[in-house]
C-alpha atoms as a PDB file:
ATOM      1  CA  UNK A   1     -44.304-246.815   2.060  1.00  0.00           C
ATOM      2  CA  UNK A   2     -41.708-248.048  -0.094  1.00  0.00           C
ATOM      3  CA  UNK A   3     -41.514-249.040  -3.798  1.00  0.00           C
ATOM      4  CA  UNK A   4     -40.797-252.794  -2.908  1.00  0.00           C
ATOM      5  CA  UNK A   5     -43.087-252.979  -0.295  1.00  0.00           C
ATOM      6  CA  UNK A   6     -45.964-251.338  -2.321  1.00  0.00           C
ATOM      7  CA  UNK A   7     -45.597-254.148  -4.885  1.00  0.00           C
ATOM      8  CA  UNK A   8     -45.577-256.684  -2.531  1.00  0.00           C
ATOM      9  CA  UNK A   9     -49.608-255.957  -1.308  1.00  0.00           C
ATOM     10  CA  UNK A  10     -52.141-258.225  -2.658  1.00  0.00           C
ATOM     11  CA  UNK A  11     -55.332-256.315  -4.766  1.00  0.00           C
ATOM     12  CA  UNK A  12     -56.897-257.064  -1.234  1.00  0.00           C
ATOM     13  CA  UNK A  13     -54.686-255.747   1.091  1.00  0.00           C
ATOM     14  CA  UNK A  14     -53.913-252.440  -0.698  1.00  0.00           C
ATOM     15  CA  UNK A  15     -57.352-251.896  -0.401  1.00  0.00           C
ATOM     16  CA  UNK A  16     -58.123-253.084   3.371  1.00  0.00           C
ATOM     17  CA  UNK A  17     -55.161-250.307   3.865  1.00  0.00           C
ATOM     18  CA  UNK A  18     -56.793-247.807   2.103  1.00  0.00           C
ATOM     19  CA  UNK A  19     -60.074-248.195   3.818  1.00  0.00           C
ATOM     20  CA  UNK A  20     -58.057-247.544   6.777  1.00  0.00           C
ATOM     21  CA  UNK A  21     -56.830-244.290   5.949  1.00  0.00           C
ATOM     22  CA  UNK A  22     -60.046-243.102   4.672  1.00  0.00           C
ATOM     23  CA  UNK A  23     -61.367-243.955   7.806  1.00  0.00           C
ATOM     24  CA  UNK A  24     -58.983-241.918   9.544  1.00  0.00           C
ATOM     25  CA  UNK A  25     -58.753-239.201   7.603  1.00  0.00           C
ATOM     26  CA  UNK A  26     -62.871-239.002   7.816  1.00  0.00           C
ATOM     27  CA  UNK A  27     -62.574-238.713  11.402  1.00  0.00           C
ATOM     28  CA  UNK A  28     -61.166-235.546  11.656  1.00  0.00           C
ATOM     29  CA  UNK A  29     -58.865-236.156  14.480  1.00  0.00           C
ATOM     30  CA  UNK A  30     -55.558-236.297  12.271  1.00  0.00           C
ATOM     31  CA  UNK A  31     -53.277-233.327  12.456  1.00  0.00           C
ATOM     32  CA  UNK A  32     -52.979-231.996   9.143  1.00  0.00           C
ATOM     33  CA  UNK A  33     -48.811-233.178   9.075  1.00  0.00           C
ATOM     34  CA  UNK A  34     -50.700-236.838   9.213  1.00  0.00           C
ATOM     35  CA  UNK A  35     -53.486-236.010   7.283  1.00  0.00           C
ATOM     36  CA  UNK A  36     -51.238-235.112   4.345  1.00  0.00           C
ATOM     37  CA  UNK A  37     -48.967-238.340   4.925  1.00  0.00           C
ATOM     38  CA  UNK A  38     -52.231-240.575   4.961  1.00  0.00           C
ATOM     39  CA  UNK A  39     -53.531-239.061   1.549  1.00  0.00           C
ATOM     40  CA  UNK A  40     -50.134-239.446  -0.057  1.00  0.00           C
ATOM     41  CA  UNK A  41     -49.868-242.582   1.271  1.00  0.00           C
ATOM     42  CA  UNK A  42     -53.545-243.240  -0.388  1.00  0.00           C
ATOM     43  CA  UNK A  43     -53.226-242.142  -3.242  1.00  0.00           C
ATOM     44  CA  UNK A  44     -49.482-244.326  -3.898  1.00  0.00           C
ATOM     45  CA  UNK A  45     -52.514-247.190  -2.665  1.00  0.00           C
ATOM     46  CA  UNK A  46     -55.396-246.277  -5.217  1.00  0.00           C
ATOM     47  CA  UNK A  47     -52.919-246.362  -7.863  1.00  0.00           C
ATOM     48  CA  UNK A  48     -51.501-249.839  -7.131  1.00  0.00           C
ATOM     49  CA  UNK A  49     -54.962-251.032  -7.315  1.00  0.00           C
ATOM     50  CA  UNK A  50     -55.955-249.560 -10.579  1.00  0.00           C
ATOM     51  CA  UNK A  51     -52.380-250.934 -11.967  1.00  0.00           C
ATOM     52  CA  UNK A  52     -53.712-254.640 -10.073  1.00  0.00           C
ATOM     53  CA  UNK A  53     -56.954-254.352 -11.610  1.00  0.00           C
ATOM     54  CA  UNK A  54     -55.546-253.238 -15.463  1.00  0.00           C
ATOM     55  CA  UNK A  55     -52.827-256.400 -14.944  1.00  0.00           C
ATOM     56  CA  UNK A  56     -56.486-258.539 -14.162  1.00  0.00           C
ATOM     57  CA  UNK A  57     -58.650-257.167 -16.795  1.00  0.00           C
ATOM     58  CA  UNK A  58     -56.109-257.771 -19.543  1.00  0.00           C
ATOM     59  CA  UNK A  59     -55.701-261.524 -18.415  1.00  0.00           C
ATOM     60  CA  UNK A  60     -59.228-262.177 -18.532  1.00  0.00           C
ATOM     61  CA  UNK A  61     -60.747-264.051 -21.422  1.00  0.00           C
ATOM     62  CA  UNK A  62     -64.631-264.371 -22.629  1.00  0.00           C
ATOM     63  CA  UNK A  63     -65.637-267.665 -23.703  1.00  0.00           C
ATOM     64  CA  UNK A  64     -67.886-267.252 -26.663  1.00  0.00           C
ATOM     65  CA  UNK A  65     -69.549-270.057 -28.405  1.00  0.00           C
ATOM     66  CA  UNK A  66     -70.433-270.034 -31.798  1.00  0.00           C
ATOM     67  CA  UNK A  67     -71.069-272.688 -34.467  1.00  0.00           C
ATOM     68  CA  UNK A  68     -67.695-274.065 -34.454  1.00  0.00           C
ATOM     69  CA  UNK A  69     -67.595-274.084 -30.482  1.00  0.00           C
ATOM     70  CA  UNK A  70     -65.746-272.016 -27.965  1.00  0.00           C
ATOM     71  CA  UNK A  71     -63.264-269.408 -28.618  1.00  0.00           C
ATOM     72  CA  UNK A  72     -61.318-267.269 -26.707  1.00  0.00           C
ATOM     73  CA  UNK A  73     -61.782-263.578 -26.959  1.00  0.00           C
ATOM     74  CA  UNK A  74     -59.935-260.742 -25.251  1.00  0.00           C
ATOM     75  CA  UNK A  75     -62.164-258.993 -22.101  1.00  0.00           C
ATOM     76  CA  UNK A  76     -63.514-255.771 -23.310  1.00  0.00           C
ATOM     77  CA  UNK A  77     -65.793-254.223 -21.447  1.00  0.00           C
ATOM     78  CA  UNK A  78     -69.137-252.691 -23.354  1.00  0.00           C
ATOM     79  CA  UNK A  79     -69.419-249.141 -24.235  1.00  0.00           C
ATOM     80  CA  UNK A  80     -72.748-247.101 -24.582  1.00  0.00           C
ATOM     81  CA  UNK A  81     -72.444-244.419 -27.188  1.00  0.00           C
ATOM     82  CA  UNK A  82     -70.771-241.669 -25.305  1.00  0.00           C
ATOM     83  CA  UNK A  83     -67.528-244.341 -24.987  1.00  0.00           C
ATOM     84  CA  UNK A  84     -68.179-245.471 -20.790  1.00  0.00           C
ATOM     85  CA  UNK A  85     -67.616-248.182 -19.580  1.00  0.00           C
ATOM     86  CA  UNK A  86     -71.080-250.145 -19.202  1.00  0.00           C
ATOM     87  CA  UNK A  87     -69.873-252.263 -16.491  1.00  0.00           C
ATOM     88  CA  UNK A  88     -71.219-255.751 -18.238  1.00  0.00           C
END
């Protein structure tokens, strides 16, 4: 997989592709040549969607209304105490 063609994959297709290879690799009947192409080639792929999801999370804006009516707020997700990621 190239460079270009790696940042040409949708969020959704990067991810339909790595379900693939997981699926392969999970089978067991990849010689281990393959087997070590597929998980670099995954691995290139989970990284290109954490990158698509950062790029996503930073554009997002909360909408919070207050007594002088909506403002925009940057997305942050919530914390609990220990500093992870609540998921709200």
């Amino acid at each position: 997989m190239s460079d270009n063609g790696e940042t040409t994959l949708s969020f959704e297709e990067a991810m339909e592709r790595l379900e693939g290879i997981v699926a392969r690799l999970e089978s067991g009947d990849v010689p281990l040549e393959t087997a070590i192409e597929l998980y670099q080639e995954g691995m290139v792929l989970s990284k290109l969607c954490g990158q698509k999801l950062e790029q996503v999370e930073r554009r997002i804006e909360m909408l919070i209304e207050d007594g002088d009516g909506l403002q925009r707020k940057p997305f942050a997700p919530q914390r609990d105490d220990n500093g992870a990621d609540k998921g709200e």
